[in-house]
PDB file of N, CA and C in Angstrom:
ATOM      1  N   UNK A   1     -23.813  12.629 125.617  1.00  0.00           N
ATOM      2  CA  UNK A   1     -24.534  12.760 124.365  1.00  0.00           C
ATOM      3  C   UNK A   1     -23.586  12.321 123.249  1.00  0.00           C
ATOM      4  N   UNK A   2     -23.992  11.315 122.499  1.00  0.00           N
ATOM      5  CA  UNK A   2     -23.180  11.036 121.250  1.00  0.00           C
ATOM      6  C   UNK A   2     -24.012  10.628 120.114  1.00  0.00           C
ATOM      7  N   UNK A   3     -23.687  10.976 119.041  1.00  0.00           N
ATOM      8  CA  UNK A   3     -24.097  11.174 117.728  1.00  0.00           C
ATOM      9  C   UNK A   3     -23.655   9.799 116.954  1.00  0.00           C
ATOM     10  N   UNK A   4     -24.810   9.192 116.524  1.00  0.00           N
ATOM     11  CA  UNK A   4     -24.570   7.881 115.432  1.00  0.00           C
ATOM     12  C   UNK A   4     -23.443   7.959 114.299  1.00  0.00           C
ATOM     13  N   UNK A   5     -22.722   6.668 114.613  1.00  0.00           N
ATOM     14  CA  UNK A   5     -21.606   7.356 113.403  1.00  0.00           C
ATOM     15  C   UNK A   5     -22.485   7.133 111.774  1.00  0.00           C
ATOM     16  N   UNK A   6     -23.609   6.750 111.704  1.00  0.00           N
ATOM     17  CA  UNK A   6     -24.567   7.194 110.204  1.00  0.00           C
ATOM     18  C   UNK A   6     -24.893   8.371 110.101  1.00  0.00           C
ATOM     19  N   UNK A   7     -25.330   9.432 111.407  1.00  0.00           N
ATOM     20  CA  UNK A   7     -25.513  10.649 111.293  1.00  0.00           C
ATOM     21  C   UNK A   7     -24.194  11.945 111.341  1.00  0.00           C
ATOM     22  N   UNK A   8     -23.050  11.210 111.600  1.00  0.00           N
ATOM     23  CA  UNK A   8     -22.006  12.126 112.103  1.00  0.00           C
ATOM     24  C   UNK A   8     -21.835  12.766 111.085  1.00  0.00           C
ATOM     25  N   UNK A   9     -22.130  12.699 109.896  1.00  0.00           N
ATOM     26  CA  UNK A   9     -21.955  13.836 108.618  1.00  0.00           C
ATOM     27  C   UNK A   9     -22.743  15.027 108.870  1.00  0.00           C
ATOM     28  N   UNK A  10     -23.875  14.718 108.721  1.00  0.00           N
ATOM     29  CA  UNK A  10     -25.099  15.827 109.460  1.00  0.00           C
ATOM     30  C   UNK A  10     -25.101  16.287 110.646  1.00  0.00           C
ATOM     31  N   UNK A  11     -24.577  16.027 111.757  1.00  0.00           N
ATOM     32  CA  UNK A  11     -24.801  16.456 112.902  1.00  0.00           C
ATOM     33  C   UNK A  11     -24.017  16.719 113.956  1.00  0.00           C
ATOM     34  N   UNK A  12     -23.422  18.048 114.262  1.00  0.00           N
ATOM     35  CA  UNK A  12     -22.290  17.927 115.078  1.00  0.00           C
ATOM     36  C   UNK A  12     -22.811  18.608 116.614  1.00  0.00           C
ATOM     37  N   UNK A  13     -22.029  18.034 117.611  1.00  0.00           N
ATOM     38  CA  UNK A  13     -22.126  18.672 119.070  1.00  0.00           C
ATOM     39  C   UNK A  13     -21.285  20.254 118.945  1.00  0.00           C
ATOM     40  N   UNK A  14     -22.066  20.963 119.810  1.00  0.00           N
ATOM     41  CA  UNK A  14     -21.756  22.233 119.871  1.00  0.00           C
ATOM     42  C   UNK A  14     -22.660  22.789 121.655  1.00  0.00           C
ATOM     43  N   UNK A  15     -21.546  23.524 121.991  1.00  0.00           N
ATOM     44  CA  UNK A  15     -22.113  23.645 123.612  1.00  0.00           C
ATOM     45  C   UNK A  15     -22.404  25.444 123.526  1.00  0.00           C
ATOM     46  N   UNK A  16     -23.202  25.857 124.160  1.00  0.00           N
ATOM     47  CA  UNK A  16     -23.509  27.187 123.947  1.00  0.00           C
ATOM     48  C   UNK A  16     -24.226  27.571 125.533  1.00  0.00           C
ATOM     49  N   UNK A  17     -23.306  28.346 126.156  1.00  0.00           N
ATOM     50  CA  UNK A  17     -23.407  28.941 127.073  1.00  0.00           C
ATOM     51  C   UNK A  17     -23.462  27.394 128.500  1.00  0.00           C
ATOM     52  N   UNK A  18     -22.514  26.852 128.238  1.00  0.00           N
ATOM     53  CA  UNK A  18     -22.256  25.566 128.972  1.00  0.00           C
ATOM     54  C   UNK A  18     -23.387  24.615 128.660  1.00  0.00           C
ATOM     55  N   UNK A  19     -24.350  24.764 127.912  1.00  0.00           N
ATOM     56  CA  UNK A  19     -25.451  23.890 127.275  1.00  0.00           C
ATOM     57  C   UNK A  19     -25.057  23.207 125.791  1.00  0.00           C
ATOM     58  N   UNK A  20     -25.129  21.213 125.964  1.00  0.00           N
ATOM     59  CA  UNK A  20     -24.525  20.808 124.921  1.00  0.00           C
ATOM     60  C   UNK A  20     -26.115  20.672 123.557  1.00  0.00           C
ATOM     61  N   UNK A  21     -25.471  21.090 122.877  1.00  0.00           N
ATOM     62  CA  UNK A  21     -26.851  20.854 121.696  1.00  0.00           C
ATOM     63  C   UNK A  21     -26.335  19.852 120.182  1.00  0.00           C
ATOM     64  N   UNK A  22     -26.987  19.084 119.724  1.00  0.00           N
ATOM     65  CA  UNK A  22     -27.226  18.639 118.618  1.00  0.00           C
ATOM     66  C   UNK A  22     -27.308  19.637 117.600  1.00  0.00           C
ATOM     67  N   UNK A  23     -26.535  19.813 116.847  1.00  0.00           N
ATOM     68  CA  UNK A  23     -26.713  20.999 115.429  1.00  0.00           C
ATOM     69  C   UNK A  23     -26.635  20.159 114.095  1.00  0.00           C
ATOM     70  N   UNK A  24     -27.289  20.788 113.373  1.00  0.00           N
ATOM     71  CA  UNK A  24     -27.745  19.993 111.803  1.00  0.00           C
ATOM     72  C   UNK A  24     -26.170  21.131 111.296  1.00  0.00           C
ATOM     73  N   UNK A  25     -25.457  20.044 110.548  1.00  0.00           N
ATOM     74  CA  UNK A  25     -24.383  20.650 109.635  1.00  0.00           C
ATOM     75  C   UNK A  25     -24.672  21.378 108.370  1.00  0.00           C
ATOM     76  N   UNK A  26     -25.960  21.279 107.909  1.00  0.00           N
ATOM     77  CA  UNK A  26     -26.172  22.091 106.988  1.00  0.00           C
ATOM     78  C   UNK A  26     -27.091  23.632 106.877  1.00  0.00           C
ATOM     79  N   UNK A  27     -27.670  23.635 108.144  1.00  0.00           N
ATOM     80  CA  UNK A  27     -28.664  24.684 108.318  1.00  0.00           C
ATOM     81  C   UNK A  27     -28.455  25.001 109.813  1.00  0.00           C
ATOM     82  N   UNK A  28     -27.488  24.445 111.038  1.00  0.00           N
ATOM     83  CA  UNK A  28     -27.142  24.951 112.307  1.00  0.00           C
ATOM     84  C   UNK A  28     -28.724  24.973 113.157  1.00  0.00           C
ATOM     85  N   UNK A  29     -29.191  24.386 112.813  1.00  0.00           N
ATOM     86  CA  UNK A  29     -30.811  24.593 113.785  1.00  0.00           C
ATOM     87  C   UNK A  29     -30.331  23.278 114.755  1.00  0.00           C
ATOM     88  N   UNK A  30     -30.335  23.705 115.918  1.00  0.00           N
ATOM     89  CA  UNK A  30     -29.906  23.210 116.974  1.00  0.00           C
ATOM     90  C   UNK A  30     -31.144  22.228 117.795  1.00  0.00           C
ATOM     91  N   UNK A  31     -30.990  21.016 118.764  1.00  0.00           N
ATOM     92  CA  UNK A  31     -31.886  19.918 119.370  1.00  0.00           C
ATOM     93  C   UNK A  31     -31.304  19.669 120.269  1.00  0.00           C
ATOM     94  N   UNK A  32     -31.917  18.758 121.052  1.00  0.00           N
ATOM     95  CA  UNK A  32     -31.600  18.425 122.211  1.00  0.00           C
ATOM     96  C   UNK A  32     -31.465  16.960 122.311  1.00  0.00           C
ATOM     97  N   UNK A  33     -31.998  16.499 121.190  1.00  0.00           N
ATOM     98  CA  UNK A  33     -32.224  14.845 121.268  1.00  0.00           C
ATOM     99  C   UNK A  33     -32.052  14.674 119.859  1.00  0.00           C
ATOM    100  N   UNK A  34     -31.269  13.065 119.833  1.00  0.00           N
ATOM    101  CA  UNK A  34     -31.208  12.802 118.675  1.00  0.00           C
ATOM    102  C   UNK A  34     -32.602  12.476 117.686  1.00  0.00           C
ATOM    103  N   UNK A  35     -33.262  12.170 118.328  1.00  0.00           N
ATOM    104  CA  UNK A  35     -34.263  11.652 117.996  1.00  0.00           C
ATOM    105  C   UNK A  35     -35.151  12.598 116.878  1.00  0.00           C
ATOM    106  N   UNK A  36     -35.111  14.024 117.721  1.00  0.00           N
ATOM    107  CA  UNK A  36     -35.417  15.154 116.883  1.00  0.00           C
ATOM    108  C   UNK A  36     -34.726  15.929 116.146  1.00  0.00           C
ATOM    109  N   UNK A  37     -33.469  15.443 116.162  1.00  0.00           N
ATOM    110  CA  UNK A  37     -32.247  16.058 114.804  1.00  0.00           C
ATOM    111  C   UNK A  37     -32.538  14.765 113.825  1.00  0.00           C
ATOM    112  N   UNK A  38     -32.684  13.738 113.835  1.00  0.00           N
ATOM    113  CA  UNK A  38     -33.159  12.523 112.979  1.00  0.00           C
ATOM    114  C   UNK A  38     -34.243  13.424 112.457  1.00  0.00           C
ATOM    115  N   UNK A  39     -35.224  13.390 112.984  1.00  0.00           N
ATOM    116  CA  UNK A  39     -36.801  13.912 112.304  1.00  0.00           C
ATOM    117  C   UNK A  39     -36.669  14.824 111.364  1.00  0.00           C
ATOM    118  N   UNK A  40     -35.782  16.296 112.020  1.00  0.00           N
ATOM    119  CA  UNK A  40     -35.674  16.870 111.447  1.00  0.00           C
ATOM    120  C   UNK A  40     -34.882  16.948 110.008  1.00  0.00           C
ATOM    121  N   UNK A  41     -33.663  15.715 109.742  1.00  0.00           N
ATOM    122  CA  UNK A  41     -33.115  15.417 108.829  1.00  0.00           C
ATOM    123  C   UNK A  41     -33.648  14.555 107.661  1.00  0.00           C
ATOM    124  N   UNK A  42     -34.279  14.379 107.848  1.00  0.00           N
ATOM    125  CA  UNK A  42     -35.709  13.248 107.606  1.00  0.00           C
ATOM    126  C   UNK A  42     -36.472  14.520 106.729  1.00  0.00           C
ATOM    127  N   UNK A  43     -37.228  15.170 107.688  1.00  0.00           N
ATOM    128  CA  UNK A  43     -38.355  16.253 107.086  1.00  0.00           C
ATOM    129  C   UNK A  43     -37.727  17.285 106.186  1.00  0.00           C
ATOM    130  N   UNK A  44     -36.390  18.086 106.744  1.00  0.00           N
ATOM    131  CA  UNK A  44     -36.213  18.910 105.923  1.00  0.00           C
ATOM    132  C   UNK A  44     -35.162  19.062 104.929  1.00  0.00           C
ATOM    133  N   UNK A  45     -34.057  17.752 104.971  1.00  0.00           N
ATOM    134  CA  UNK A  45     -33.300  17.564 104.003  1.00  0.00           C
ATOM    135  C   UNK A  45     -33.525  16.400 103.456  1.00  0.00           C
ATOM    136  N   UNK A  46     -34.370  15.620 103.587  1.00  0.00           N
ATOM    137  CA  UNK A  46     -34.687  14.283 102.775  1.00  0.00           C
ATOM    138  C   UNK A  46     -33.650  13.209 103.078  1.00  0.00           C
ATOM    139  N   UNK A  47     -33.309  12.929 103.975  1.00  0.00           N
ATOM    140  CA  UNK A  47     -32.187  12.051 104.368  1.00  0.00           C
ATOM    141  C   UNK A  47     -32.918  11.059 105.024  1.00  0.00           C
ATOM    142  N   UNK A  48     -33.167  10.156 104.163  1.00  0.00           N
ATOM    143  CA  UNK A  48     -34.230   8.900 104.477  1.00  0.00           C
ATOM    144  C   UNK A  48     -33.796   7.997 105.571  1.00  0.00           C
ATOM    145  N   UNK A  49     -32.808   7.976 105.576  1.00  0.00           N
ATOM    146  CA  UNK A  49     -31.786   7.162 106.224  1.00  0.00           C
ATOM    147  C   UNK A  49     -32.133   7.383 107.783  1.00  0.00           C
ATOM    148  N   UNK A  50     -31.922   8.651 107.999  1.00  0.00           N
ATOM    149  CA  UNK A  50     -32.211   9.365 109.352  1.00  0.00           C
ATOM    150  C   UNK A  50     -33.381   8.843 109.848  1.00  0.00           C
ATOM    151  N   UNK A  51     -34.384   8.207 109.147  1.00  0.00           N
ATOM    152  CA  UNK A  51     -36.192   7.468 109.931  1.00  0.00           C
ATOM    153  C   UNK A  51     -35.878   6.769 110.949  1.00  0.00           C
ATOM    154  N   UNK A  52     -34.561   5.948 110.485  1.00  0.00           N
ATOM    155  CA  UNK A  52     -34.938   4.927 111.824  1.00  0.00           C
ATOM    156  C   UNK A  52     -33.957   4.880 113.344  1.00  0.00           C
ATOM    157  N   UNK A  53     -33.900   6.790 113.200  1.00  0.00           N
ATOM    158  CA  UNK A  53     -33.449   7.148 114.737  1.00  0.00           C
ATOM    159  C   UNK A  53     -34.440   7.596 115.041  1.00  0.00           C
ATOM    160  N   UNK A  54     -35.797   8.012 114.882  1.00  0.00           N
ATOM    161  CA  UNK A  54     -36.641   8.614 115.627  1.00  0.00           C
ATOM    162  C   UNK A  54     -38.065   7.357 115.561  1.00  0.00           C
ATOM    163  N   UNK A  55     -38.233   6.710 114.491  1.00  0.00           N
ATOM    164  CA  UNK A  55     -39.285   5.567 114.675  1.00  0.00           C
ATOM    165  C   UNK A  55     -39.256   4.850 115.759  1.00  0.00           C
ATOM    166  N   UNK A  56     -40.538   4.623 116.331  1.00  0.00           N
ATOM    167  CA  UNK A  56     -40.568   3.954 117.784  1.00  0.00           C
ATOM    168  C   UNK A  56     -41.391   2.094 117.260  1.00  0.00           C
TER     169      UNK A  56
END
């Protein structure tokens, strides 16, 4: 699992109970896919930038 170096401000790896997760650096709400730490950076901090990791 590795994190876009455009998102690496927002989003750090963190493993919890030998499970690796995606965490938002500003609010810790944890994912499994980048795709949905994008969305979520997108929807709830306005980080426009973040659209075009989850647009298909």
């Amino acid at each position: 699992m590795e994190i876009p170096q455009e998102l690496s401000a927002y989003l750090q790896i963190v493993e919890d109970g030998g499970v690796k997760h995606i965490a938002c650096r500003k609010c810790g709400k944890r994912f499994f896919a980048i795709r949905d730490a994008a969305r979520h950076l997108a929807e709830a901090h306005g980080m426009r930038a973040a659209a075009r990791f989850y647009q298909t």
